[in-house]
Every structure is written in C-alpha cells, then in structure tokens.
N, C-alpha and C. Protein backbone atom coordinates (compact mmCIF):
# COMPACT_ATOMS: atom_id res chain seq x y z
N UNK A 1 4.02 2.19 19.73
CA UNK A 1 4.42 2.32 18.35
C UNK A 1 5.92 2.04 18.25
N UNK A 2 6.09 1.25 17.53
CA UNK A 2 7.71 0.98 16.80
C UNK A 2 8.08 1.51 15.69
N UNK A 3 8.74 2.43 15.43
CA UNK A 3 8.96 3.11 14.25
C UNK A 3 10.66 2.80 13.93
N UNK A 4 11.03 2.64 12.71
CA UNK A 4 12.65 2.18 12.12
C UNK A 4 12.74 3.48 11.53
N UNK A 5 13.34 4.24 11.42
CA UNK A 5 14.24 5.73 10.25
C UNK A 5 14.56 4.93 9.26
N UNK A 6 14.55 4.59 8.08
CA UNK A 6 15.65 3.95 7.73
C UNK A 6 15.88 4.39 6.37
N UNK A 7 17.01 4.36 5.45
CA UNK A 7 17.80 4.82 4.27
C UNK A 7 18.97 4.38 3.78
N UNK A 8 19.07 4.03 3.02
CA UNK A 8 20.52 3.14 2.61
C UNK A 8 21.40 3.92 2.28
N UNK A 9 20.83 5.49 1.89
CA UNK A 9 21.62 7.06 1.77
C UNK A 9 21.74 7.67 3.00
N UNK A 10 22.89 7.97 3.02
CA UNK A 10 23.22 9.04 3.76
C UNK A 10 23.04 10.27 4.07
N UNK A 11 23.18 10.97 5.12
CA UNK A 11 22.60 12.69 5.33
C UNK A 11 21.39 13.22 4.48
N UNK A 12 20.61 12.09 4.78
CA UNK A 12 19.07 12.55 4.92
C UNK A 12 18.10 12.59 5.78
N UNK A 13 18.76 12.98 6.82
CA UNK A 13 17.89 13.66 7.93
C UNK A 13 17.29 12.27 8.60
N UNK A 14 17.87 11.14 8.82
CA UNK A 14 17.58 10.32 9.86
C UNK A 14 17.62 10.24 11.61
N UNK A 15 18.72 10.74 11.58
CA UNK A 15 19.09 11.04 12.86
C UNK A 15 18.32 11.99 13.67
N UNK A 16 18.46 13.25 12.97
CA UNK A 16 17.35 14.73 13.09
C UNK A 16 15.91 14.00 12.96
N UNK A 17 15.31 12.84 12.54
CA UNK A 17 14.35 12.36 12.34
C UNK A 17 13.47 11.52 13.44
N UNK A 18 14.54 10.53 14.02
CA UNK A 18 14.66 9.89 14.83
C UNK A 18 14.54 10.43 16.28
N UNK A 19 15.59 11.77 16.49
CA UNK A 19 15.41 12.28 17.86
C UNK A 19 14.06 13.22 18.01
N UNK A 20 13.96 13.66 16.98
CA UNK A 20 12.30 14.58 17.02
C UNK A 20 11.64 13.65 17.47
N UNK A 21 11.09 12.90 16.17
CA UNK A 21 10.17 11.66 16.63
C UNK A 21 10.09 11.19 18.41
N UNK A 22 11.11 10.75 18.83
CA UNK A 22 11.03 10.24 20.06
C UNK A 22 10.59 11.72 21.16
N UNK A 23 11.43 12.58 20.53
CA UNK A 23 11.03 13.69 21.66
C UNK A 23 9.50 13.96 21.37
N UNK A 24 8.82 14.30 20.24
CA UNK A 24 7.51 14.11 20.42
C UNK A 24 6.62 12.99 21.07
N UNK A 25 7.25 12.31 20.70
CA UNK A 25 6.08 10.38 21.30
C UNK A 25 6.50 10.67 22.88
N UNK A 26 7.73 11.31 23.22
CA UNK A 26 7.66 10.91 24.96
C UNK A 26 6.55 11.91 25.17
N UNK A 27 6.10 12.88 24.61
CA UNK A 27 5.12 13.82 25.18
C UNK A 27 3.23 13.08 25.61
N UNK A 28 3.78 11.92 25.02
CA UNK A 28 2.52 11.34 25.09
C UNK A 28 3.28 9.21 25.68
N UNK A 29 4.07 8.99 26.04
CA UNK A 29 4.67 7.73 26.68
C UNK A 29 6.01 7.84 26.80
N UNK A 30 6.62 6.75 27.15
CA UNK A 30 7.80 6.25 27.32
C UNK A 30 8.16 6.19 26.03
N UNK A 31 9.54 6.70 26.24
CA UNK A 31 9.78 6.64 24.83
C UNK A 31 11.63 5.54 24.85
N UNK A 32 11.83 5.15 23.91
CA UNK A 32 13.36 4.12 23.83
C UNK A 32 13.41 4.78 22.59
N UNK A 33 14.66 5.25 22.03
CA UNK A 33 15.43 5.64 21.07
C UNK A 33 16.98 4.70 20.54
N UNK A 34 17.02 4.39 19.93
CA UNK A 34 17.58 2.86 19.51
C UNK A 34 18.87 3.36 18.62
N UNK A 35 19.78 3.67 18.86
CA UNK A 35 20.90 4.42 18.11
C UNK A 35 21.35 2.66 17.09
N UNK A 36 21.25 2.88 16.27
CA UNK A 36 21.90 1.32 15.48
C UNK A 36 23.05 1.77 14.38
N UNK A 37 22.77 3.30 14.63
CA UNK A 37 24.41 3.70 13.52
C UNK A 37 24.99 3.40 14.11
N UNK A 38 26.32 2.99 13.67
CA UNK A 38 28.29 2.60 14.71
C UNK A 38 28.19 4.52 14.97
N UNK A 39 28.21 4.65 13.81
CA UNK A 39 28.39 6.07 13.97
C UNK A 39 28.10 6.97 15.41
N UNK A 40 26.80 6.42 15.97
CA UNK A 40 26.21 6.70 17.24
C UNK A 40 26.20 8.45 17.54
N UNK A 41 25.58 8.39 16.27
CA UNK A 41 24.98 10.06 16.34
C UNK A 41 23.86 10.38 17.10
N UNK A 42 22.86 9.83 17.26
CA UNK A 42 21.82 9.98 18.02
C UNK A 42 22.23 9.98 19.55
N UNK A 43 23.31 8.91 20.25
CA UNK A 43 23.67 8.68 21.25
C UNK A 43 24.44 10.25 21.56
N UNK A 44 25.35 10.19 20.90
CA UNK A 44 25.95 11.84 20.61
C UNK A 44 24.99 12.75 21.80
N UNK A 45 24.25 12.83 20.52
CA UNK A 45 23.38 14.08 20.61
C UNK A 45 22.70 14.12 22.25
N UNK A 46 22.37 12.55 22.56
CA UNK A 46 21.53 12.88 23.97
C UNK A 46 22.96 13.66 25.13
N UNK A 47 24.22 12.93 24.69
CA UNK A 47 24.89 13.29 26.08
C UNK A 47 25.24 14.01 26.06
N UNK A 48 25.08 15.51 25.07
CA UNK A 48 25.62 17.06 25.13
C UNK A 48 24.43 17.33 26.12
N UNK A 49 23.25 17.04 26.51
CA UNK A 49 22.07 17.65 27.02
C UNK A 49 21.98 16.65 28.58
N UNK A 50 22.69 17.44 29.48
CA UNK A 50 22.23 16.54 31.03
C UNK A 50 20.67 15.80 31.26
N UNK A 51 19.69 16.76 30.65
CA UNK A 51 18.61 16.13 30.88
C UNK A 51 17.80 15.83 30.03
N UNK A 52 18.25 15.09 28.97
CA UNK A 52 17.41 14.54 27.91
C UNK A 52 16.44 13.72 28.56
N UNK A 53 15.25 14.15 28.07
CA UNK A 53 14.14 13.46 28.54
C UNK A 53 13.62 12.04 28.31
N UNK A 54 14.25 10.73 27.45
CA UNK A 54 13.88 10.27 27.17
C UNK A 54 15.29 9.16 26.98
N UNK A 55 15.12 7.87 27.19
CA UNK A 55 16.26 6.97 27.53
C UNK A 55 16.90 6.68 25.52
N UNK A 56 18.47 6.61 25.66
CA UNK A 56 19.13 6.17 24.09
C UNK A 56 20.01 5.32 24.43
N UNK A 57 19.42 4.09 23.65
CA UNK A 57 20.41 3.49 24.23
C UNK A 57 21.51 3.15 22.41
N UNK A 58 23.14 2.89 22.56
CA UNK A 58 23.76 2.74 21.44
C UNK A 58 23.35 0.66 21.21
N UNK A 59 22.76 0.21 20.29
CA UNK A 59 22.80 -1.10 19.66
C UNK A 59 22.78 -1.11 18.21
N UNK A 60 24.30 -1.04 17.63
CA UNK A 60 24.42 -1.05 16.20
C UNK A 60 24.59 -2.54 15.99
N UNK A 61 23.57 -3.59 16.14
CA UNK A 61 23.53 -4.74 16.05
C UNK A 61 22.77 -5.70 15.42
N UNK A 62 23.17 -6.59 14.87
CA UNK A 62 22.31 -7.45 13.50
C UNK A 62 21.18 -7.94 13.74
N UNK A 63 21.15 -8.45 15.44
CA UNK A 63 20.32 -8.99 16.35
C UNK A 63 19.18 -8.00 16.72
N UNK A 64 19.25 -7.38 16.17
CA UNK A 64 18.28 -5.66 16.71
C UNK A 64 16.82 -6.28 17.21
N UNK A 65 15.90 -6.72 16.04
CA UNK A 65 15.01 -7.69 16.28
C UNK A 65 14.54 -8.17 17.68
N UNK A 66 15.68 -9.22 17.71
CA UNK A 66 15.44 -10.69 18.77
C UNK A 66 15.82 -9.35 20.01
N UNK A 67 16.53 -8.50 20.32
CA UNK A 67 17.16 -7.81 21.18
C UNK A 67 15.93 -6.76 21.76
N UNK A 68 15.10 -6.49 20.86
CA UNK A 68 14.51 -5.21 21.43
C UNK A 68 13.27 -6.29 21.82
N UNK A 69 12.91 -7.23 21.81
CA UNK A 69 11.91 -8.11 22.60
C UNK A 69 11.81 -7.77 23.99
N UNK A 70 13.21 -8.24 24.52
CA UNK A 70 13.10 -7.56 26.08
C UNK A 70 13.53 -6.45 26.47
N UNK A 71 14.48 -5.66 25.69
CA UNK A 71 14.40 -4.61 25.93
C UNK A 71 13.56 -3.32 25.64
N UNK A 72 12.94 -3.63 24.69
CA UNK A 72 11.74 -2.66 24.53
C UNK A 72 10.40 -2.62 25.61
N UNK A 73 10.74 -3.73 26.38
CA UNK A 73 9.42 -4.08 27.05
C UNK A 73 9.27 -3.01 28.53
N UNK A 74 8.18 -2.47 28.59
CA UNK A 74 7.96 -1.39 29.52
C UNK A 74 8.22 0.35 28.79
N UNK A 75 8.38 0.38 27.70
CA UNK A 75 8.12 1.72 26.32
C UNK A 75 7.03 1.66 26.14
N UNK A 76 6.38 2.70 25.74
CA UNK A 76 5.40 2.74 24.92
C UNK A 76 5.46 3.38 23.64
N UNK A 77 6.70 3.74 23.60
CA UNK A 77 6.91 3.96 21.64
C UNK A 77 8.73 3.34 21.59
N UNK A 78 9.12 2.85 20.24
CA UNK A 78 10.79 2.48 20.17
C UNK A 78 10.63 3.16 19.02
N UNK A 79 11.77 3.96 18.56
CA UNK A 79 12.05 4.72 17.86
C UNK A 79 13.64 3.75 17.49
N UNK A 80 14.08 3.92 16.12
CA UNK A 80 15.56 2.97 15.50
C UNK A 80 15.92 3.79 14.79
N UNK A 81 16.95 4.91 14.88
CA UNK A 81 17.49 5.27 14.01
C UNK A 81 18.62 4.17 13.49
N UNK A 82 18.96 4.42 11.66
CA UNK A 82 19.54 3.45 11.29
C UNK A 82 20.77 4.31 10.62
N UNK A 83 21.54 2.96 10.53
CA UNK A 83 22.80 3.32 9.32
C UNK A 83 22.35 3.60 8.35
N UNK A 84 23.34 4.01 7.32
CA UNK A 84 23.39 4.04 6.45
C UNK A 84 24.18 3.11 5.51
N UNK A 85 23.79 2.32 4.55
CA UNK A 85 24.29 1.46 4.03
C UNK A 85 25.00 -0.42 4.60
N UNK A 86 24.32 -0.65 5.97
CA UNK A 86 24.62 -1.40 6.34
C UNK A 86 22.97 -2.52 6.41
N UNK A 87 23.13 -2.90 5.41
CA UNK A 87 21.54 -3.61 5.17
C UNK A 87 21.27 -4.82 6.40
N UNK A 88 22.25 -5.11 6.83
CA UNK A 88 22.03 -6.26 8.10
C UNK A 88 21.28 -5.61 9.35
N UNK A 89 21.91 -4.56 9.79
CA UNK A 89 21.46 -3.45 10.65
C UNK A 89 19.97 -3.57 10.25
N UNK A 90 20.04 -2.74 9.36
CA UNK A 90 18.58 -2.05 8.63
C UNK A 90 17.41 -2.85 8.55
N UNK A 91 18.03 -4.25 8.30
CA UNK A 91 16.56 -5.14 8.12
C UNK A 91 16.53 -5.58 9.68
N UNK A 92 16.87 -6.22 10.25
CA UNK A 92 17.27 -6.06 11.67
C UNK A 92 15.99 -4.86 12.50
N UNK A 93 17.04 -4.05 12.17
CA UNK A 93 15.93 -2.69 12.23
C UNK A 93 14.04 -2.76 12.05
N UNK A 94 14.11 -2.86 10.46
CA UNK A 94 12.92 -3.13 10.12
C UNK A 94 11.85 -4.20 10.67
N UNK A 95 12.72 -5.31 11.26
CA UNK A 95 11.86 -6.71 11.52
C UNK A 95 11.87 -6.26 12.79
N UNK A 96 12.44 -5.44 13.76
CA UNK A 96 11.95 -4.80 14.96
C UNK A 96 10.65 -3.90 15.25
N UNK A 97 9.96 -3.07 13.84
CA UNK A 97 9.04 -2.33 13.77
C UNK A 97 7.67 -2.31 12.96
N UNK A 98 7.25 -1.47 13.60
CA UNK A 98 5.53 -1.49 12.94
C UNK A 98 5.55 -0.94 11.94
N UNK A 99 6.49 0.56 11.93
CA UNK A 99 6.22 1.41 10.69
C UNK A 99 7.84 1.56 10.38
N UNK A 100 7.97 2.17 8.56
CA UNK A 100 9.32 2.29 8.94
C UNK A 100 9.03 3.58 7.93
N UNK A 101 10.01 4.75 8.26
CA UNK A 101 9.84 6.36 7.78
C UNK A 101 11.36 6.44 7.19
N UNK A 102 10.96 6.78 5.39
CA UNK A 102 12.46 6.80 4.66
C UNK A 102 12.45 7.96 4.50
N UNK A 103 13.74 8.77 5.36
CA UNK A 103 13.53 10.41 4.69
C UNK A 103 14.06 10.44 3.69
N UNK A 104 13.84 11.12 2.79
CA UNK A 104 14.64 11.49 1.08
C UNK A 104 14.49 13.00 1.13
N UNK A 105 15.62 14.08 1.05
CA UNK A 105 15.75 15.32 0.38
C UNK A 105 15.32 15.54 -0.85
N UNK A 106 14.67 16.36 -1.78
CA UNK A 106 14.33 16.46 -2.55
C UNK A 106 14.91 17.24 -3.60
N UNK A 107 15.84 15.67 -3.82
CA UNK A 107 16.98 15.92 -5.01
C UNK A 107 17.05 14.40 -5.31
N UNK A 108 17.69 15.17 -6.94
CA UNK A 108 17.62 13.81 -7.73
C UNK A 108 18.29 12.87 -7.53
N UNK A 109 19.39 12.82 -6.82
CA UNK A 109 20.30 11.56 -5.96
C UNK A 109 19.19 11.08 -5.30
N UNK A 110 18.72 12.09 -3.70
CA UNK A 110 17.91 10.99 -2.62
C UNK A 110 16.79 10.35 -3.52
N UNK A 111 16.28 11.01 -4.29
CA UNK A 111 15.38 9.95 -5.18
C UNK A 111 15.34 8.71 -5.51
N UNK A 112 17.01 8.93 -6.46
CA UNK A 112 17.11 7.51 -7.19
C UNK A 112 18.06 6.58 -6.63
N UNK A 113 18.52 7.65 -4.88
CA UNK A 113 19.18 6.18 -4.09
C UNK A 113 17.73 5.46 -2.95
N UNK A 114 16.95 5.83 -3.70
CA UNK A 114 15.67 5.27 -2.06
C UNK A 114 15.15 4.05 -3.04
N UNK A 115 15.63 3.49 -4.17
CA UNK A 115 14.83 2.27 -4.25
C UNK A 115 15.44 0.93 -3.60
N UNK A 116 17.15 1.58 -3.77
CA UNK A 116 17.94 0.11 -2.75
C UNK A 116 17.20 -0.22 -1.30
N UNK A 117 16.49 1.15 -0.57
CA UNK A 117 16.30 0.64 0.60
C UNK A 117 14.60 0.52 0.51
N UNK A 118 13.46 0.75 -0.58
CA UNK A 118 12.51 0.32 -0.51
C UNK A 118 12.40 -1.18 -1.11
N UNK A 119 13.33 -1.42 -2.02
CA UNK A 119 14.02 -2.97 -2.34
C UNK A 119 14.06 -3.83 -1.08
N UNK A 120 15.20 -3.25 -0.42
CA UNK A 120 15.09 -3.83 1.33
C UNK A 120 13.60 -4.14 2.15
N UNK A 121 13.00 -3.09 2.22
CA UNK A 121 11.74 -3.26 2.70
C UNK A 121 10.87 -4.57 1.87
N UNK A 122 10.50 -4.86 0.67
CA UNK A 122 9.83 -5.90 -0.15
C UNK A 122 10.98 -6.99 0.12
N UNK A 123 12.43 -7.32 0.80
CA UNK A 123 12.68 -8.60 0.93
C UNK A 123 12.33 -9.10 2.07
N UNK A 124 12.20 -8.15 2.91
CA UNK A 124 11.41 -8.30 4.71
C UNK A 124 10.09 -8.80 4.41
N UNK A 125 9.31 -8.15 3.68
CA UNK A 125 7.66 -8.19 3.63
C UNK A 125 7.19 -9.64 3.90
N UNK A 126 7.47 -10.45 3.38
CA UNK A 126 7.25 -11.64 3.79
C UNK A 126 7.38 -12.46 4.84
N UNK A 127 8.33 -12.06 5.41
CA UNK A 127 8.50 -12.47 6.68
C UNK A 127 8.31 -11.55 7.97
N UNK A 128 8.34 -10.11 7.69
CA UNK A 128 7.32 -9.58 8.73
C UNK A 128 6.46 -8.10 8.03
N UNK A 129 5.48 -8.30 7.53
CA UNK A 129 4.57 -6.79 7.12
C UNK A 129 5.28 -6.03 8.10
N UNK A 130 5.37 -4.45 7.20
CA UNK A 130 5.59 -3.49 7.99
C UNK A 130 4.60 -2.48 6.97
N UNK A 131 4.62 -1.01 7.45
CA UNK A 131 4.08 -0.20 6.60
C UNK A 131 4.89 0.58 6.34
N UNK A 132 5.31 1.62 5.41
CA UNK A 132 6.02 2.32 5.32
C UNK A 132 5.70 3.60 4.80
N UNK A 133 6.97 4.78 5.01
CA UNK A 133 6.32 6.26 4.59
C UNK A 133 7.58 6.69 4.04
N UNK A 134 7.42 7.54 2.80
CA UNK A 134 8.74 8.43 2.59
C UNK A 134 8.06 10.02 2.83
N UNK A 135 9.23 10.00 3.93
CA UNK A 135 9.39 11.62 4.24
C UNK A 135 10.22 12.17 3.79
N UNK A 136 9.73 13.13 3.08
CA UNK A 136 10.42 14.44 2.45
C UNK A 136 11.60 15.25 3.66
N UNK A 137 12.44 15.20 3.20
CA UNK A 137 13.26 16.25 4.44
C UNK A 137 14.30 17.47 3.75
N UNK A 138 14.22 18.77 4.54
CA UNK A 138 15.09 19.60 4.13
C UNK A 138 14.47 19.78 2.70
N UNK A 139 13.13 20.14 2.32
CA UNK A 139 12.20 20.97 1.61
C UNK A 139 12.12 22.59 1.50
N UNK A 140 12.60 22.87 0.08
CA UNK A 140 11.81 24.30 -0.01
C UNK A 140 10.69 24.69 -0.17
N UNK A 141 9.97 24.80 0.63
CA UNK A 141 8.18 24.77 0.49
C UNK A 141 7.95 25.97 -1.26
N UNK A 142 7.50 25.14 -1.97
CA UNK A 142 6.84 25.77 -3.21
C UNK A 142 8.00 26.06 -4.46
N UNK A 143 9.22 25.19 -4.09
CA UNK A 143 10.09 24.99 -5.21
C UNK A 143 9.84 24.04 -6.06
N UNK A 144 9.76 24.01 -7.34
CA UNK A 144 9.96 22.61 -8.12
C UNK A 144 10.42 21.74 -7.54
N UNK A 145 11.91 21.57 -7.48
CA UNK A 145 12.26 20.39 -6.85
C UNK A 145 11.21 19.31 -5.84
N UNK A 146 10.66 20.49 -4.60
CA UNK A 146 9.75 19.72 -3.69
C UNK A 146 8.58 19.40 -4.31
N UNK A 147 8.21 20.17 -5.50
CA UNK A 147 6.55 19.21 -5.74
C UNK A 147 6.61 18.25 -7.04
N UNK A 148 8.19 18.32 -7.60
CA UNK A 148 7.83 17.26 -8.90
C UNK A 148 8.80 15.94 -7.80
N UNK A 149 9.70 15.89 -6.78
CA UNK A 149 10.04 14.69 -6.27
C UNK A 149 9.25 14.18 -5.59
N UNK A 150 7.91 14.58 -5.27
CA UNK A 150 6.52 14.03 -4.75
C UNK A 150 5.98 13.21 -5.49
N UNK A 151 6.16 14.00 -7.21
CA UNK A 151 5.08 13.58 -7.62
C UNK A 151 6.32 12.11 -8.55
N UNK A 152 7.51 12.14 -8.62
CA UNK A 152 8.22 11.36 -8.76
C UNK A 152 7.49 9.96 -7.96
N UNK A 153 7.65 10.52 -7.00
CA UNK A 153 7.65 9.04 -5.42
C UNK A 153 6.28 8.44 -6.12
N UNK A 154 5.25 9.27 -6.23
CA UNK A 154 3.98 8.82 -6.53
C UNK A 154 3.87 8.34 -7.34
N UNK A 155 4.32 8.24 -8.70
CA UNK A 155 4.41 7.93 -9.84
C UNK A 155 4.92 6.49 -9.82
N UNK A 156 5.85 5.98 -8.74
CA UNK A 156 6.73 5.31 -8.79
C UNK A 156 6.01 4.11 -7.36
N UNK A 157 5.04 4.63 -7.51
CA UNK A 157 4.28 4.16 -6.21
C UNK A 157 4.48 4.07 -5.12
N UNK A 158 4.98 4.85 -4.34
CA UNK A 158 5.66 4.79 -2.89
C UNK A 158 4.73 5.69 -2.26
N UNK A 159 4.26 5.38 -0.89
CA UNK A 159 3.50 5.97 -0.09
C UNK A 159 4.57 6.88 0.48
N UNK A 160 4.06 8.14 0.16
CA UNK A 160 4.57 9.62 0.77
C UNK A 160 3.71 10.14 1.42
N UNK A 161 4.67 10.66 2.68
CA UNK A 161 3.78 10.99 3.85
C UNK A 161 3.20 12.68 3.52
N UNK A 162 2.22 12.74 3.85
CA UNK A 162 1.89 14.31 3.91
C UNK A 162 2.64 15.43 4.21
N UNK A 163 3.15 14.86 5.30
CA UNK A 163 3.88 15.84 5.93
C UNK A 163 5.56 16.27 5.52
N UNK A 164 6.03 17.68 5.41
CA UNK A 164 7.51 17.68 4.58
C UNK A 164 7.95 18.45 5.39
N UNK A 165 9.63 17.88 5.80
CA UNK A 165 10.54 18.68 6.72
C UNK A 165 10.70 19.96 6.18
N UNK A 166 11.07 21.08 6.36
CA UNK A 166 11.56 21.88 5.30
C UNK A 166 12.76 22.06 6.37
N UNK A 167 13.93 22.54 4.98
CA UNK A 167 15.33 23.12 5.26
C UNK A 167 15.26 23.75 6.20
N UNK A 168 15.46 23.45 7.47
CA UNK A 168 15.17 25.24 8.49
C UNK A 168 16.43 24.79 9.73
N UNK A 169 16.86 26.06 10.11
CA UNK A 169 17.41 26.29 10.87
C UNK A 169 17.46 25.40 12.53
N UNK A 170 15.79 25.59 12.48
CA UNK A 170 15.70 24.86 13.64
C UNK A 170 16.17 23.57 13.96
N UNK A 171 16.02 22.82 12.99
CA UNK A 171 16.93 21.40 12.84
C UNK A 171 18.30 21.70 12.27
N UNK A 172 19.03 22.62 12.17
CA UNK A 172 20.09 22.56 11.52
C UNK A 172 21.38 22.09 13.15
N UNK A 173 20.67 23.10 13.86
CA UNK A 173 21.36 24.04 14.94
C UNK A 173 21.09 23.17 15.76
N UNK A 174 19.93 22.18 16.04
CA UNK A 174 19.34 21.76 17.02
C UNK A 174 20.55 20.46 17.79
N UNK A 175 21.30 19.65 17.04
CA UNK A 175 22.48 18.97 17.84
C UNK A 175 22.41 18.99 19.37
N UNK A 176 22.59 17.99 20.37
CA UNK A 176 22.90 18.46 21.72
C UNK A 176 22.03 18.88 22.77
N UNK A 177 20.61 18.89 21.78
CA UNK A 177 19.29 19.92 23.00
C UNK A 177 18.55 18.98 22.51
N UNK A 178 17.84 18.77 24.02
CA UNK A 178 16.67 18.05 23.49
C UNK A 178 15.78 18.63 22.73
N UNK A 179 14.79 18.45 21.63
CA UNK A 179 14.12 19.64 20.94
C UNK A 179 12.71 19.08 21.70
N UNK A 180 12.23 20.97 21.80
CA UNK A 180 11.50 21.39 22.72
C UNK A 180 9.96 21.78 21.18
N UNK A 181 10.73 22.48 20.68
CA UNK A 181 9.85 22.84 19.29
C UNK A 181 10.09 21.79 18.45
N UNK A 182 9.14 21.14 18.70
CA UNK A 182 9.04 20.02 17.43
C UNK A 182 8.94 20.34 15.50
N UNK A 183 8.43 21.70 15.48
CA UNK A 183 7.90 22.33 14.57
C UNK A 183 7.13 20.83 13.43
N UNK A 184 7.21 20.87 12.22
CA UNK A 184 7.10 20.04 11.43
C UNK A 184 6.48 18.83 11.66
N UNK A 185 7.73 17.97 13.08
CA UNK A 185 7.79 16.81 13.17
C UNK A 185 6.87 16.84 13.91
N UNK A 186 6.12 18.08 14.49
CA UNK A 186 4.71 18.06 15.49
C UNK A 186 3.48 17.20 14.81
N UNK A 187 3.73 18.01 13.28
CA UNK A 187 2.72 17.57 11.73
C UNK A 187 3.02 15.98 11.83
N UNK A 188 4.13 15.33 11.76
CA UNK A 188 4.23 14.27 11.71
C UNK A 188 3.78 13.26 12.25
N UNK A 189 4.12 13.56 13.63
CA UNK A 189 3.18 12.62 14.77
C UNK A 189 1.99 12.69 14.69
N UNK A 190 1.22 14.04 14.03
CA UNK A 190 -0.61 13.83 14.20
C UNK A 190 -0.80 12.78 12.89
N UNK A 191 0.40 12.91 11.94
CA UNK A 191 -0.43 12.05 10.62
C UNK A 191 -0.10 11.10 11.30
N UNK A 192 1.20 10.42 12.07
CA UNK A 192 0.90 9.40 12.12
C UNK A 192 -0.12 8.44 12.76
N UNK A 193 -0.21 9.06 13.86
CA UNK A 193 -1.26 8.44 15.04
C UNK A 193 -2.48 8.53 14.25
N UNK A 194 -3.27 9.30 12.93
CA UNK A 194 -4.14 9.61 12.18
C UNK A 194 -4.98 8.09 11.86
C-alpha cells in the first residue's frame, strides 16, 4: 500500500498521521515513511527514539514520484507525509500513491481550506487515478462541530473516512516515541485494508 497525507493547510494532523499510519502497517510489513516536508518533522520525530521501528527517510522533492520507483522497492507499505502548501511536492506526492488521506480538524477554516488540495487531487486524476479519504482529526466525539463538518464534507461530496481522530492526549504528547498505542489510527488501518 502507498498512502500520500496530504493538505494544502497546515497543523492538521499530517505528520501525527503519517507516523501512526506507518507504525501500524509495519505491524503487518515493511514499512518506508517518506518525510517530503523541508520542515522534516516526521524525520524529527524518528531520531528522538534510538529504536524506531521502521526506516524515514527526509525527500522534500518534486521528483517524489520517479524517486520512490526504486526506492520504495523491497516495502511493503510507503507512507508520504506532505507539506503544506507546496503543491509541486504534493502532487509529486500524490502521483507516488494508491490512496491519498486529507486530515481536516473540524473547524470552519480546515473545511473551507481542503478544497485547494481536493482541487489538486482532480488535476492529477487524469494522469494517475488515486482514491482518496478525508480524515477527520482532533474531534470532539458528539460535538456539533464534529457531526455537522461531516455532514458539510458529504454534502459537498467528498469521501469521508469512517473513522475520526479525536483531540487526545495520546497524540498530543506522543513526539519522539515510536507509538506503541495506535488507538484510533488502529480504526483506521482496519477501514482501510476493508
């Protein structure tokens, strides 16, 4: 599985998205984690932890695509966390993967900044299908906010994934450790493989 993070907004839980994800998929293969922010937060995060289980490598590069051909080869899942706002990256990104997962917080900004990057996704489509999911992240389970920006996405036709991060601690704190409790993102991996 090739999966892209991707969001043209910022601090919506891509990064936190990206390293779950991979730490779950290595539980079941090889896993490659694809840092493509400059920022190189994901990269960060593996080298506070001596024994991160699972290889990151930093390529914040336009070439992402043509690049992960041979280097992806011998994974059995690539995980891309992306920038933010750098659409070369991002499509790059995207034309590297099978699926691509947009987290949005559930507020009226991440809302009405996720059409620039589902925009992005329909200029790729043609030249490589992908599928895509918006994940909810940093959810108050049973607040307004979380069930009318659902029903926003839906309305607006965007495939939303079942599954919703909620605000929690465990990802707040988590920086630096490999995460061991997947919680949520456990939910995530069964829809996806589903």
């Amino acid at each position: 599985m090739r999966i892209a993070v991707a969001n043209l907004k910022g601090g919506v839980g891509k990064t936190t998205t990206a390293v779950y994800l991979a730490a779950g998929l290595h539980r079941t293969g090889r896993v490659l984690l694809v840092d493509a922010d400059p920022q190189q937060s994901a990269l960060l995060w593996a080298q506070q932890d001596p024994i991160f289980p699972f290889t990151v490598v930093s390529m914040p590069v336009r070439t992402l695509h043509r690049d992960l051909a041979d280097l992806g080869r011998g994974y059995d899942h690539v995980v891309i966390d992306t920038p933010p706002a750098d659409t070369s990256i991002i499509r790059s990104a995207v034309m590297a993967a099978d699926l691509v997962i947009v987290p949005a917080s559930p507020t009226g900004l991440d809302v009405n900044r996720i059409m620039p990057t589902i925009d992005l996704l329909a200029e790729v489509e043609p030249v490589h299908a992908v599928v895509c999911g918006v994940l909810i992240t940093k959810s108050r389970r049973g607040t307004v906010s979380a069930r009318s920006v659902r029903d926003v996405l839906a309305e607006a036709g965007l495939p939303v994934l079942d599954t919703e991060i909620p605000l929690s601690e465990i990802y707040a704190s988590s920086f630096g450790i490999a995460p061991i409790d997947l919680g949520a993102y456990d939910d995530l991996i069964k829809e996806l493989k589903a």
